[in-house]
Protein backbone atom coordinates (compact mmCIF):
# COMPACT_ATOMS: atom_id res chain seq x y z
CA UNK A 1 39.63 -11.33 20.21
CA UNK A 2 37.01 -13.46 22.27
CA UNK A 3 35.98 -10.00 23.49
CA UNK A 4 35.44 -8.48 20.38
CA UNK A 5 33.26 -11.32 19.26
CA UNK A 6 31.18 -11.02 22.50
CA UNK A 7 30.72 -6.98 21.88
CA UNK A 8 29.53 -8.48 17.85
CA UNK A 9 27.17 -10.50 19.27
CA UNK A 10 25.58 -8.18 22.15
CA UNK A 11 25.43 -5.50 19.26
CA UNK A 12 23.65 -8.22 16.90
CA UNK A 13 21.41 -8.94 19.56
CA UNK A 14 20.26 -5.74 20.14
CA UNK A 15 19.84 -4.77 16.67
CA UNK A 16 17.53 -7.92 15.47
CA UNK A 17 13.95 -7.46 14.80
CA UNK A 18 11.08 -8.76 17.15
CA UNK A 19 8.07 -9.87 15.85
CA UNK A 20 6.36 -6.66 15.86
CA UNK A 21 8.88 -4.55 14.21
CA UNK A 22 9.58 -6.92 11.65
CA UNK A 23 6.35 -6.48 10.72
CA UNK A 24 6.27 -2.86 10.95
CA UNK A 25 9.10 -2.53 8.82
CA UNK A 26 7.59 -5.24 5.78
CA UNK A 27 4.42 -3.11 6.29
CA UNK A 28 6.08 0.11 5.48
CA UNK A 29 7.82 -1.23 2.36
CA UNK A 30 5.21 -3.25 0.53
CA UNK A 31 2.54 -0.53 1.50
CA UNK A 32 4.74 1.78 -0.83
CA UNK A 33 5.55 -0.41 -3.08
CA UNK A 34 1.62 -0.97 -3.62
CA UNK A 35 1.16 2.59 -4.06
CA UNK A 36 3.59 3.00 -6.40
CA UNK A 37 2.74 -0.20 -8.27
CA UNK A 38 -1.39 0.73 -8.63
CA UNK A 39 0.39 4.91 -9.62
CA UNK A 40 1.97 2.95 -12.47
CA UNK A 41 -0.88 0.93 -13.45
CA UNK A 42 -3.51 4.02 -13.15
CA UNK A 43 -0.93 5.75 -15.27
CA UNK A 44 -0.56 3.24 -18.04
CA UNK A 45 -4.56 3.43 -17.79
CA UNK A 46 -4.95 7.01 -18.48
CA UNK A 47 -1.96 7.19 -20.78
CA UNK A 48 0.07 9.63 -18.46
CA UNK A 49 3.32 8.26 -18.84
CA UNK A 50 5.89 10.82 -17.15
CA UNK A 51 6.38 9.69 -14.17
CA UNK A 52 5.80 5.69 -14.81
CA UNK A 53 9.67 5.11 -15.25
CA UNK A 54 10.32 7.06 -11.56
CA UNK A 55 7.02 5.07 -10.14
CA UNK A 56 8.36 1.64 -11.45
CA UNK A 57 11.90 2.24 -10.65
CA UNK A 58 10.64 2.53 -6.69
CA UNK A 59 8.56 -0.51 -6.86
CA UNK A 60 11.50 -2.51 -7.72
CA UNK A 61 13.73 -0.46 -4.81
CA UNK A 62 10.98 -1.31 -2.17
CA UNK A 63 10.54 -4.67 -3.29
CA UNK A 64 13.94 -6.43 -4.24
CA UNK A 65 16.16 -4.12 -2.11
CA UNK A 66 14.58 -2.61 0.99
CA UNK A 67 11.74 -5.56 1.23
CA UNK A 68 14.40 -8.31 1.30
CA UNK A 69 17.09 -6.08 3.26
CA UNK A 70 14.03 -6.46 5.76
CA UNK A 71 13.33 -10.50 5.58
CA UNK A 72 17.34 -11.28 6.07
CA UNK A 73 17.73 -8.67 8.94
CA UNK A 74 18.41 -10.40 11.88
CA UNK A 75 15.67 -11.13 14.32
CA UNK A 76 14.70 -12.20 17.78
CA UNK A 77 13.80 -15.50 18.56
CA UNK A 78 12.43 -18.20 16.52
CA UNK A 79 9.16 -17.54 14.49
CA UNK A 80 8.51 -18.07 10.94
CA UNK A 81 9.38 -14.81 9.00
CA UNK A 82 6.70 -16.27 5.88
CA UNK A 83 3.67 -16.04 8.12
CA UNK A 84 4.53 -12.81 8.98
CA UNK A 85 4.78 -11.51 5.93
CA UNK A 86 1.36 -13.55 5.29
CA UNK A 87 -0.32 -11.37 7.95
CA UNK A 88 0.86 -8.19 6.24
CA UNK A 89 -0.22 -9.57 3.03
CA UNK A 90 -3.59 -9.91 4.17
CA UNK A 91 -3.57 -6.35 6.19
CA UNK A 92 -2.32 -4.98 2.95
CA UNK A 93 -5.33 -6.49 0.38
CA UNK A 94 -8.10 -5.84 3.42
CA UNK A 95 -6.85 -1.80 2.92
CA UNK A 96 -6.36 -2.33 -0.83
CA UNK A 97 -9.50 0.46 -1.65
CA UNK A 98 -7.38 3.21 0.27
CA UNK A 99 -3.69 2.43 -1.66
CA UNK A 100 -5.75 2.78 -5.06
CA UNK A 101 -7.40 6.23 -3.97
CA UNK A 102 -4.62 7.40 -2.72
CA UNK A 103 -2.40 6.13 -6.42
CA UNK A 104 -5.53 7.67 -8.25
CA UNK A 105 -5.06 11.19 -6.51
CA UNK A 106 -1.39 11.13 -7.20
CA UNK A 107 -2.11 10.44 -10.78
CA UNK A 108 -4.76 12.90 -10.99
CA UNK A 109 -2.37 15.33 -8.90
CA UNK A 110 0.87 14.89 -11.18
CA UNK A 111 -1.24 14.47 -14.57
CA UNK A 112 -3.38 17.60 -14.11
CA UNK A 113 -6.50 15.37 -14.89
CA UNK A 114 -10.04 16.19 -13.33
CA UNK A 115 -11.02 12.37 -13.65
CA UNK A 116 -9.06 9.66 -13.56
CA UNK A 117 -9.66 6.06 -15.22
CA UNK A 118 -9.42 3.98 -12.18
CA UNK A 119 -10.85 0.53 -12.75
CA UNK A 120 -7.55 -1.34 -11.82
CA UNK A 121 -8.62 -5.03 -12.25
CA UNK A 122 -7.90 -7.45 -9.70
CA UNK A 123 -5.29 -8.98 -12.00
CA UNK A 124 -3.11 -6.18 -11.19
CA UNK A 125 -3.25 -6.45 -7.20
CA UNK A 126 -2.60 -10.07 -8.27
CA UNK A 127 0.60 -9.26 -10.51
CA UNK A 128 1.90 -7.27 -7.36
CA UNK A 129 1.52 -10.33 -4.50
CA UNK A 130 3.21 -12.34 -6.99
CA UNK A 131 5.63 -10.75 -7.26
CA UNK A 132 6.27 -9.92 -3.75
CA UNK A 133 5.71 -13.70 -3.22
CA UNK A 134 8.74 -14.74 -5.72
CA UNK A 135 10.80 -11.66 -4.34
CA UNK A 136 10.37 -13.86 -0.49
CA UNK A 137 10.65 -16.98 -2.10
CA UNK A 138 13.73 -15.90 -3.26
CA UNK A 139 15.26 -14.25 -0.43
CA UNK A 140 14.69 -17.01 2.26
CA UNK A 141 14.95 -19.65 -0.41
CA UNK A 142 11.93 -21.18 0.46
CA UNK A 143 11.71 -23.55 -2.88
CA UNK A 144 14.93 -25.30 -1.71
CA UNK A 145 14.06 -26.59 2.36
């Protein structure tokens, strides 16, 4: 039995997240999730509403099941998981101009449309760190320490 639990824990060990990939990994979902979000938004906008249902329903996936998957996953040493996702906050909002071309293209693409309304106010790249905000909050209970 004692061996068994040393094999869990070798296993654990080599499966938890450094630094790095930790935030490789909350990169790659909240950089979808973004896309996704500003493809429903632009949508709404230009009143092409097939695919908003689909876009929305992968926002939500990204965000309250792979995002979170990603903050409890075990990781490697002991650094604060918040400020990481911080850093990929910021990396996220300095590339914001490239997530809303390429959700206006994929609008444009799926929609048939030559032109596409795409003056997204900054209310809506607001609505979508708040969210991902509450969504960590949540997760690492943050409100209750």
């Amino acid at each position: 039995m004692a061996r068994q639990a040393l094999l869990a824990e070798k296993v654990h060990r080599a499966m938890a997240y450094d630094r790095k990939t930790f935030k490789d990994r909350v990169l790659e979902k909240l950089g979808a999730a973004l896309m996704h979000f500003y493809k429903v938004r632009l949508a709404e906008l230009n009143r092409q509403t097939k695919w908003v249902d689909h876009w929305r329903a992968e926002v939500e996936r990204l965000i309250y099941d792979e995002f979170e998957t990603v903050l409890v996953h075990p990781i490697k040493g002991k650094w604060d998981r918040m400020r990481a996702v911080a850093e990929i906050v910021a990396e996220l909002r300095a590339a914001d101009s490239g997530y809303r071309t390429v959700a206006e293209n994929a609008v444009k693409r799926n929609s048939r449309l030559r032109k596409a309304n795409n003056r997204l106010s900054n209310a809506v790249e607001n609505e979508f760190y708040n969210m991902v905000q509450e969504a960590a909050n949540e997760t690492l209970r943050i409100d209750e320490r």
